[in-house]
C-alpha atoms as a PDB file:
ATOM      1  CA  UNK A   1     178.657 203.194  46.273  1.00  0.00           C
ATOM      2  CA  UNK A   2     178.944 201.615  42.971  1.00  0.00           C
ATOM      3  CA  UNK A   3     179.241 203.367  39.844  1.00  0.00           C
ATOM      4  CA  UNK A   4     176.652 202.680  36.824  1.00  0.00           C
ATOM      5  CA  UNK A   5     178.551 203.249  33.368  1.00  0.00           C
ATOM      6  CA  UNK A   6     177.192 205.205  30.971  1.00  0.00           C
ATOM      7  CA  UNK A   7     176.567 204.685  26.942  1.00  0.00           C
ATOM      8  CA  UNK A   8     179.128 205.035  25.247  1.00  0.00           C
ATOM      9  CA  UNK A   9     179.494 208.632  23.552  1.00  0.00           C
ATOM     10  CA  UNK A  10     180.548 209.905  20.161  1.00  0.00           C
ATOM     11  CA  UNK A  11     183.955 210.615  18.473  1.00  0.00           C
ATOM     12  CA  UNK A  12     185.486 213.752  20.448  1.00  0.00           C
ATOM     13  CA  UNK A  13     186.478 216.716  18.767  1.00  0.00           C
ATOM     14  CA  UNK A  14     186.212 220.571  18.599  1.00  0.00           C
ATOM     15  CA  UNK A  15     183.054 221.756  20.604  1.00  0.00           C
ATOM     16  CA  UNK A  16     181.809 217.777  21.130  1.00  0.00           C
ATOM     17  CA  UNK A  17     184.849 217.175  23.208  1.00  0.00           C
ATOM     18  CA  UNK A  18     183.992 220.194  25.235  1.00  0.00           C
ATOM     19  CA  UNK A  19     180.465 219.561  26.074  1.00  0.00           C
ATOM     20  CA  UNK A  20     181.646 216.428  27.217  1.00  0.00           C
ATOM     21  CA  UNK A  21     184.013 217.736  29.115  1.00  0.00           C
ATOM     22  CA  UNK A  22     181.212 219.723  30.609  1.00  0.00           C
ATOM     23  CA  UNK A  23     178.881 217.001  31.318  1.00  0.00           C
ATOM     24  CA  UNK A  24     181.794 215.092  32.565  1.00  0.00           C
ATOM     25  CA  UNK A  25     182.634 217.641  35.370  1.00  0.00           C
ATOM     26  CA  UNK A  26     178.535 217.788  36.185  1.00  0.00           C
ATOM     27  CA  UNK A  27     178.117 214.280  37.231  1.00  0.00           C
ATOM     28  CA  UNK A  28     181.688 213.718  38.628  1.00  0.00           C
ATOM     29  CA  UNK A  29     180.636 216.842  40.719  1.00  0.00           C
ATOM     30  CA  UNK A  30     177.104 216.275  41.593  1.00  0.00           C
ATOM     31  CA  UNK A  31     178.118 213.060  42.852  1.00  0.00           C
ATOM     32  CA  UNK A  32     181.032 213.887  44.915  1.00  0.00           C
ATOM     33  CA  UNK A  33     178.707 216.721  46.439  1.00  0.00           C
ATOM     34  CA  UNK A  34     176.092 213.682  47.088  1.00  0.00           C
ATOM     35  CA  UNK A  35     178.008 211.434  48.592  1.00  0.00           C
ATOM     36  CA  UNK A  36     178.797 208.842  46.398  1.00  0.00           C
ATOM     37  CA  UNK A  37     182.924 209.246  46.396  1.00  0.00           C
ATOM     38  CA  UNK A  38     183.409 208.871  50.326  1.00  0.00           C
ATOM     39  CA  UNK A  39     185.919 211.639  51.767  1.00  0.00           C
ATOM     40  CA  UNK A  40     189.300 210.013  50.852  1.00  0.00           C
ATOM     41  CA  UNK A  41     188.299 208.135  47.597  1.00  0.00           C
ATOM     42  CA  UNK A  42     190.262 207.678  44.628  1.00  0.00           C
ATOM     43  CA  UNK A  43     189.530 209.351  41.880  1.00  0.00           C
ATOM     44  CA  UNK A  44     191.197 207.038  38.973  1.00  0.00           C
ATOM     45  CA  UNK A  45     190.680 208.638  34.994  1.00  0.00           C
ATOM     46  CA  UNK A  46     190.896 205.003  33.822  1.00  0.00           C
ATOM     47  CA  UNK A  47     188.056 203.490  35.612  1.00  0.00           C
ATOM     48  CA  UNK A  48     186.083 207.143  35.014  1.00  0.00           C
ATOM     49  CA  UNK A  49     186.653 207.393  31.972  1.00  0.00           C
ATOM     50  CA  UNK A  50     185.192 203.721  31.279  1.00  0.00           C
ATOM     51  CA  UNK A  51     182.221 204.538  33.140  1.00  0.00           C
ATOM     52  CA  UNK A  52     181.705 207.581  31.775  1.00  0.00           C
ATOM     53  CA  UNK A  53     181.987 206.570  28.702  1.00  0.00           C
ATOM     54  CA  UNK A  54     184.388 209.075  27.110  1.00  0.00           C
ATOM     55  CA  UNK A  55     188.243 209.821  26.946  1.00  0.00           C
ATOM     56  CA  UNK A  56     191.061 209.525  29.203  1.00  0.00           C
ATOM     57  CA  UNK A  57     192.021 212.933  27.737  1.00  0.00           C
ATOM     58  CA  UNK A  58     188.107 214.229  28.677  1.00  0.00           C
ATOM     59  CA  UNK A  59     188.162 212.881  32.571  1.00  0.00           C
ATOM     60  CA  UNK A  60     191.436 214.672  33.571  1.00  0.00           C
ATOM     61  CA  UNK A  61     190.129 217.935  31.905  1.00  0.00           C
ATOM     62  CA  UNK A  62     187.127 217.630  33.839  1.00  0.00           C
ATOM     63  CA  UNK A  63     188.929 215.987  37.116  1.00  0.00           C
ATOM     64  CA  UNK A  64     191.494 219.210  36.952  1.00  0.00           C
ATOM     65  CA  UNK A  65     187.985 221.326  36.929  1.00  0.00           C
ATOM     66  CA  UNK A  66     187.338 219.922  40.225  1.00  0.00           C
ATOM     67  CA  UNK A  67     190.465 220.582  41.815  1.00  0.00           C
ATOM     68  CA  UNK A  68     190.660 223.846  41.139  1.00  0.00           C
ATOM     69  CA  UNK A  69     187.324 223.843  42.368  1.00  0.00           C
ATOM     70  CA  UNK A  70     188.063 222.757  45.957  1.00  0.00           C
ATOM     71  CA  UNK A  71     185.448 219.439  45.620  1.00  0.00           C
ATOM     72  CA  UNK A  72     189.529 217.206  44.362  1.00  0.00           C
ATOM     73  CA  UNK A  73     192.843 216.650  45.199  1.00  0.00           C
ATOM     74  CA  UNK A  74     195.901 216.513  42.593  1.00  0.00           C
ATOM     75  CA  UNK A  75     198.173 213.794  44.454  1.00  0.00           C
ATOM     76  CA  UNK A  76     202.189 213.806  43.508  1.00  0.00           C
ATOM     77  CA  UNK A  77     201.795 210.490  41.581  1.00  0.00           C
ATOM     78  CA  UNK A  78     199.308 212.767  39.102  1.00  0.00           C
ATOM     79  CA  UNK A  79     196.071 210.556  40.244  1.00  0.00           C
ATOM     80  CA  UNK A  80     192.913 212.419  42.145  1.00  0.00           C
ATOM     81  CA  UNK A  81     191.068 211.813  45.130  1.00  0.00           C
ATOM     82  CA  UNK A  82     188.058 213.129  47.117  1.00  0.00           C
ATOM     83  CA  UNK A  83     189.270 215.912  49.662  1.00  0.00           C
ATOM     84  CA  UNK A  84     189.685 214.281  53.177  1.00  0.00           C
ATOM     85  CA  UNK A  85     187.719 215.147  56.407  1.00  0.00           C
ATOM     86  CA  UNK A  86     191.240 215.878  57.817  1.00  0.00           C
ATOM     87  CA  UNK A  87     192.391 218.483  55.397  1.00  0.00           C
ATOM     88  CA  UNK A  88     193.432 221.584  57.347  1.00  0.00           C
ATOM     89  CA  UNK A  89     191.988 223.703  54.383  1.00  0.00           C
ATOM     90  CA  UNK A  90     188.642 223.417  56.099  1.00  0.00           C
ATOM     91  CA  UNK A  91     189.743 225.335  59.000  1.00  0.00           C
ATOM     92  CA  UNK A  92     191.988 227.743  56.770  1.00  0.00           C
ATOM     93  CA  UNK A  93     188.667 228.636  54.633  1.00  0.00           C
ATOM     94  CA  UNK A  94     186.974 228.917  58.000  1.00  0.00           C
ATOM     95  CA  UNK A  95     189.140 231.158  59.643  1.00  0.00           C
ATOM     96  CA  UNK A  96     189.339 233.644  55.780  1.00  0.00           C
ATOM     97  CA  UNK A  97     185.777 233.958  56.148  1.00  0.00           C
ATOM     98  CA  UNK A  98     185.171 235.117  59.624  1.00  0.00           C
ATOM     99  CA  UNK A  99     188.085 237.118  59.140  1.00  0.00           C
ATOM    100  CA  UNK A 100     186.138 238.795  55.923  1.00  0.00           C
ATOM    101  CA  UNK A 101     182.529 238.337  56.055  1.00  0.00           C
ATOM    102  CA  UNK A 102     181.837 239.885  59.169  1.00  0.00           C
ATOM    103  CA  UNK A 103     183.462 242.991  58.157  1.00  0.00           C
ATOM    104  CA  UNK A 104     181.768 242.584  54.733  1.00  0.00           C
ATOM    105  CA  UNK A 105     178.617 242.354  56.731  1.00  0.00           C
ATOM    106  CA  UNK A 106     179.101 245.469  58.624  1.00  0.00           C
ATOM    107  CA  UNK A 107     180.054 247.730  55.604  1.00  0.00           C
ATOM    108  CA  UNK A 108     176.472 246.177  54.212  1.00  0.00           C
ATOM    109  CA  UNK A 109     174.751 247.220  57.601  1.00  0.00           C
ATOM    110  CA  UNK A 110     176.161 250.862  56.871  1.00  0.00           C
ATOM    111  CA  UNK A 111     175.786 251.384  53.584  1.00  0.00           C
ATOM    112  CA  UNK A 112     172.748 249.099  52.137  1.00  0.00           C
ATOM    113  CA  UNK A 113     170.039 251.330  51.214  1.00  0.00           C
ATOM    114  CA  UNK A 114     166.212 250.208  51.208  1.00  0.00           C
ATOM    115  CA  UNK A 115     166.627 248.300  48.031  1.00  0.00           C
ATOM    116  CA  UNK A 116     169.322 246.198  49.325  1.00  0.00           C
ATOM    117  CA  UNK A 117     167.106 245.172  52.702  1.00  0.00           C
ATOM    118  CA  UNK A 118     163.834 244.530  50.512  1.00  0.00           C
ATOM    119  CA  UNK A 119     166.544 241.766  48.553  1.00  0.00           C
ATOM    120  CA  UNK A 120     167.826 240.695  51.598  1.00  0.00           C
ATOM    121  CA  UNK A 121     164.141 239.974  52.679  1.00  0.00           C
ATOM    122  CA  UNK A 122     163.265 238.201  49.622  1.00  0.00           C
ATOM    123  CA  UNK A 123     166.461 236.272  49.811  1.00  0.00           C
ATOM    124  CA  UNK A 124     165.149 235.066  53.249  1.00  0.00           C
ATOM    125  CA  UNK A 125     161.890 234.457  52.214  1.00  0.00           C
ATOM    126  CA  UNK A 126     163.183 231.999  49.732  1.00  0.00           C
ATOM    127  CA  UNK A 127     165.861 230.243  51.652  1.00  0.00           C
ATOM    128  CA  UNK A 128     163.211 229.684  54.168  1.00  0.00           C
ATOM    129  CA  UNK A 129     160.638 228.472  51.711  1.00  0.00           C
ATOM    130  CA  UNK A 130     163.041 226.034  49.954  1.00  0.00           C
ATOM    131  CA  UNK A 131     163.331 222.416  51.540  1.00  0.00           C
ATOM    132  CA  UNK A 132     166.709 221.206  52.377  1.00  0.00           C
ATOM    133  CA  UNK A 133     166.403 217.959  51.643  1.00  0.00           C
ATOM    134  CA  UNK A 134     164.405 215.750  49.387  1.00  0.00           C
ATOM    135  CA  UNK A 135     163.170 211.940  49.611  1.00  0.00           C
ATOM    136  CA  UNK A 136     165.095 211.472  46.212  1.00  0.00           C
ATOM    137  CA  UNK A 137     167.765 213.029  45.954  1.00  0.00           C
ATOM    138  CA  UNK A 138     170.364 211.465  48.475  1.00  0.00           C
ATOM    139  CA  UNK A 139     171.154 212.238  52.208  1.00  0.00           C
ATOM    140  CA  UNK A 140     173.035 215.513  51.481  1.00  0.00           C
ATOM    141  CA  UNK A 141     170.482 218.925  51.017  1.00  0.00           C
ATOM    142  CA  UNK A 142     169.717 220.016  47.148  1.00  0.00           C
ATOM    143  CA  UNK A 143     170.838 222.175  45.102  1.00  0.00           C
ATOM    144  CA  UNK A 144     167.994 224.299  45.218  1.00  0.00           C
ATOM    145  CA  UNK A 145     168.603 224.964  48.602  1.00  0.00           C
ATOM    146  CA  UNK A 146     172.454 225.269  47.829  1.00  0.00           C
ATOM    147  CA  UNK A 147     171.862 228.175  45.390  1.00  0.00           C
ATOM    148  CA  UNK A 148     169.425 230.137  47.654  1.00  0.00           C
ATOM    149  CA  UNK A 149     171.972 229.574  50.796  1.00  0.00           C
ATOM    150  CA  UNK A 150     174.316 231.172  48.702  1.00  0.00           C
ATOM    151  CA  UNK A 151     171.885 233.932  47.297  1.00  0.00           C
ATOM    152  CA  UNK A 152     171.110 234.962  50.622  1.00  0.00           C
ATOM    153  CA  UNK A 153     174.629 235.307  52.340  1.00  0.00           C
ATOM    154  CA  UNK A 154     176.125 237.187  48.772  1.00  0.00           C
ATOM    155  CA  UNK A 155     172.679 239.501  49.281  1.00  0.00           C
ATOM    156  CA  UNK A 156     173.385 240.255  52.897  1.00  0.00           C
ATOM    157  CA  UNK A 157     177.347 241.238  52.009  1.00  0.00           C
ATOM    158  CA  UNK A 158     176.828 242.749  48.656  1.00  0.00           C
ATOM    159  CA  UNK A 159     175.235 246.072  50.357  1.00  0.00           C
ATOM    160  CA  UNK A 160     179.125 246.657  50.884  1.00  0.00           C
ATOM    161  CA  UNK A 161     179.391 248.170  47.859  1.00  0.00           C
ATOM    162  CA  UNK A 162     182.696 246.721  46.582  1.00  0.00           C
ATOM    163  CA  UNK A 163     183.655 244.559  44.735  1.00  0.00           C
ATOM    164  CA  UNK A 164     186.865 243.212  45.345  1.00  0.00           C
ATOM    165  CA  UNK A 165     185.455 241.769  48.169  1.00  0.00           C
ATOM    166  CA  UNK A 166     182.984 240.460  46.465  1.00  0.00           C
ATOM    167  CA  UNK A 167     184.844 238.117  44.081  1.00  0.00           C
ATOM    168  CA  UNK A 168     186.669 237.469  47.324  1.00  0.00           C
ATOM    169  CA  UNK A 169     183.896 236.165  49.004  1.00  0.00           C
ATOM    170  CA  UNK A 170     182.628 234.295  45.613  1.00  0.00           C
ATOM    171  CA  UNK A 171     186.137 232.277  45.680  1.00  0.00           C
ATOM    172  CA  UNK A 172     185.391 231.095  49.655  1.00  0.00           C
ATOM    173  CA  UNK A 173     182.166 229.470  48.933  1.00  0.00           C
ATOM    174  CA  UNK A 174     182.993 227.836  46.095  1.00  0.00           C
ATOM    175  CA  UNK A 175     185.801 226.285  48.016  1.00  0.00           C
ATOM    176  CA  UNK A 176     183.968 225.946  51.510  1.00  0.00           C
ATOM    177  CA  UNK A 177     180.761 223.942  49.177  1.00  0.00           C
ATOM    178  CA  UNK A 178     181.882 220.460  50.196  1.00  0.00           C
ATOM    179  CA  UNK A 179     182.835 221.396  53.663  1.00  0.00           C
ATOM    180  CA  UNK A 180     179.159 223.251  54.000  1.00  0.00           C
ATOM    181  CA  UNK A 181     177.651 219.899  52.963  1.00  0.00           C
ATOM    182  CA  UNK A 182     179.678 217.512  55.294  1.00  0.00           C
ATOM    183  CA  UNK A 183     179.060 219.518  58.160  1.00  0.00           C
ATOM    184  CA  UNK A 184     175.334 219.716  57.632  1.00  0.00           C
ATOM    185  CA  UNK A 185     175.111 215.963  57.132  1.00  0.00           C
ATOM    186  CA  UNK A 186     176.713 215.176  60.530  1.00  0.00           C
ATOM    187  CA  UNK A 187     175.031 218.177  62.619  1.00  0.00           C
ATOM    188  CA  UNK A 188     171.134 217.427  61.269  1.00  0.00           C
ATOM    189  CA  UNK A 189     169.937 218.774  64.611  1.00  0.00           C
ATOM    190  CA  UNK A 190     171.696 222.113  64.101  1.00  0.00           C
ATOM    191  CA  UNK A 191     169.226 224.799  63.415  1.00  0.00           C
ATOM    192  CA  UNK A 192     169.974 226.492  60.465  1.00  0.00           C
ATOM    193  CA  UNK A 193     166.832 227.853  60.161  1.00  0.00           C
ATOM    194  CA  UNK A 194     167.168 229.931  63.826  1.00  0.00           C
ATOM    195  CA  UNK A 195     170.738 231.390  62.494  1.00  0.00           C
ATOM    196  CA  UNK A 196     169.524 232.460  58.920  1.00  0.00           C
ATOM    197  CA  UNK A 197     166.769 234.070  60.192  1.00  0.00           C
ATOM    198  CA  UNK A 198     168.938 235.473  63.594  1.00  0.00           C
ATOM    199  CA  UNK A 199     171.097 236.859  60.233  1.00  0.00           C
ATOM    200  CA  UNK A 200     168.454 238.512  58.593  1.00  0.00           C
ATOM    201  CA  UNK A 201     166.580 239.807  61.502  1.00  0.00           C
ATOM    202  CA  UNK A 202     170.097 241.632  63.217  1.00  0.00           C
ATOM    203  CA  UNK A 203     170.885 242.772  59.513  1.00  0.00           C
ATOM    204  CA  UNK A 204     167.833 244.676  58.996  1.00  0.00           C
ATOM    205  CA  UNK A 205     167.692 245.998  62.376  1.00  0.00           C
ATOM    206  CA  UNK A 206     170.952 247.881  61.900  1.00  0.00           C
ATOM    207  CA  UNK A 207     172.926 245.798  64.374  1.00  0.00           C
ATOM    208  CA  UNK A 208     176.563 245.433  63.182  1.00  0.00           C
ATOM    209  CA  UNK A 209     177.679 244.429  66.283  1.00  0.00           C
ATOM    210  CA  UNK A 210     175.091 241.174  66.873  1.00  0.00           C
ATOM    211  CA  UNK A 211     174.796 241.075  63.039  1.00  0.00           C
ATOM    212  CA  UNK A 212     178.569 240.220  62.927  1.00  0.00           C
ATOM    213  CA  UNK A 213     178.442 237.980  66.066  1.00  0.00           C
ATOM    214  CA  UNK A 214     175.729 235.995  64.497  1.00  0.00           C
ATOM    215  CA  UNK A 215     177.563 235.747  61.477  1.00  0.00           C
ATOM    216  CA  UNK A 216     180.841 234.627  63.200  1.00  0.00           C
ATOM    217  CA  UNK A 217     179.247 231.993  65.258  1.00  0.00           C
ATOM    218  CA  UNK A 218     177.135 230.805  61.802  1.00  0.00           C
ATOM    219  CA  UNK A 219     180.747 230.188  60.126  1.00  0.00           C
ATOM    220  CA  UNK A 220     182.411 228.608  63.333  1.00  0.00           C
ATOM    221  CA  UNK A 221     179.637 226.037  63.611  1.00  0.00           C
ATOM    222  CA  UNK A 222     180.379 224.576  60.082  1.00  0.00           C
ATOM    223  CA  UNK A 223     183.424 224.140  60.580  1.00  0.00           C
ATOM    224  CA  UNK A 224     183.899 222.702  63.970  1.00  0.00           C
ATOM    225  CA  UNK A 225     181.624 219.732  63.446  1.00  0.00           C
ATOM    226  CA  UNK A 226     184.329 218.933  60.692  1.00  0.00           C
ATOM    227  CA  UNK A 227     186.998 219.162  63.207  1.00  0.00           C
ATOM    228  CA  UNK A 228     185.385 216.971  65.346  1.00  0.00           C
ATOM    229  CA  UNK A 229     185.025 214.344  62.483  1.00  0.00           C
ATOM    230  CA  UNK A 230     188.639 214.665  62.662  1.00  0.00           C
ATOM    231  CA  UNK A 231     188.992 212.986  65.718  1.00  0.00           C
ATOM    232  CA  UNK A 232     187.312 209.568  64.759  1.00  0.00           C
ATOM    233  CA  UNK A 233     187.909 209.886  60.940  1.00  0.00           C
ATOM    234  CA  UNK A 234     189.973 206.706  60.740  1.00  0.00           C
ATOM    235  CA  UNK A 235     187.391 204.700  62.183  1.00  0.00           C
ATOM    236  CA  UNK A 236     184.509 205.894  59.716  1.00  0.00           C
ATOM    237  CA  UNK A 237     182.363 203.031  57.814  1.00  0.00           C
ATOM    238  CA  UNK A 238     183.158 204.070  54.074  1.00  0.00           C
ATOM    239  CA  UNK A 239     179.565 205.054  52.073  1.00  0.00           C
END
């Protein structure tokens, strides 16, 4: 999809060159998240930086943001792309989180008092109440919806009570965020709706064991319609 170049911006220095940086990294991120740099894609600094209107200097800061981010790749000849559909970390960050979440989940089940199911409810309650997708903002869901998706898996884990495993979990979405979105754009008949609310109803009903089956299955779903993609990746119309 083509790229529309921005106005020019002022001199860089001190705090102006890093609130550029900053809005740099926004729109480079919000529009690999949206589709607009294809799986694969190049990521050149030159031709960003033109379009952006800024700094070579300004670009990588914000390009090495997104790498470390999960949503980039550093390549060995120092240039960036968009993470590919065939990158084996989707699987990896898969197979970490039903490794840890369930277990996460569990510890929640037994320790979460009747605060932390009254947040877990309202967590629902939101997620449910928040549209996925919007006429206007692209084919991938919003970010509205992104933040209370995440709200409401942290709130069913955080009843844990620790956490190391919190942070740990913090780290996995961050890097499973682009993965989450390509796998919802090519499974729109999955019903997300039926396994948040499977989550929630399990969780609050005690039930570690289907609680952490639910959960398992929930995680395993993402990333399977990405290994699928896999198989036909090379013959994918680019966006």
């Amino acid at each position: 999809m083509p790229q529309t170049a921005h106005t020019p911006s002022p001199p860089e220095s001190g705090s102006g060159k890093q609130m550029l940086s900053e809005q740099v990294h926004a729109r480079l991120r919000n529009a690999i998240m949206r589709g607009e740099h294809a799986p694969g894609d190049a990521l050149k600094p030159h031709d960003l930086a033109k379009q952006q209107g800024v700094s070579l200097a300004v670009v990588r800061e914000a390009l090495v943001r997104l790498v470390g981010e999960g949503l980039a790749d550093r390549l060995p000849n120092r240039g960036f792309a968009v993470p590919a559909y065939s990158d084996r970390r989707w699987q990896e960050i898969a197979e970490a989180r039903r490794a840890v979440e369930p277990v996460m989940l569990r510890m929640s089940i037994e320790r979460g008092d009747v605060d932390w199911e009254a947040r877990v409810r309202a967590a629902h309650h939101r997620l449910a109440r928040t549209p996925p997708y919007l006429p206007d903002e692209g084919e991938y869901y919003t970010e509205e919806w992104s933040e209370a998706h995440r709200v409401f898996h942290r709130t069913l884990l955080d009843g844990c009570g620790n956490p190391v495993l919190m942070d740990t979990f913090d780290r996995l979405w961050t890097a499973s965020e682009l993965a989450r979105r390509w796998s919802a754009y090519h499974n729109p008949d999955r019903d997300a709706v039926a396994e948040h609310r499977r989550l929630e109803e399990t969780a609050l009903a005690r039930d570690a064991d289907a609680a952490a089956e639910v959960l398992t299955l929930h995680l395993t779903l993402t990333a399977a319609v990405l290994a699928d993609e896999d198989e036909d990746d090379d013959a994918r119309p680019a966006k």
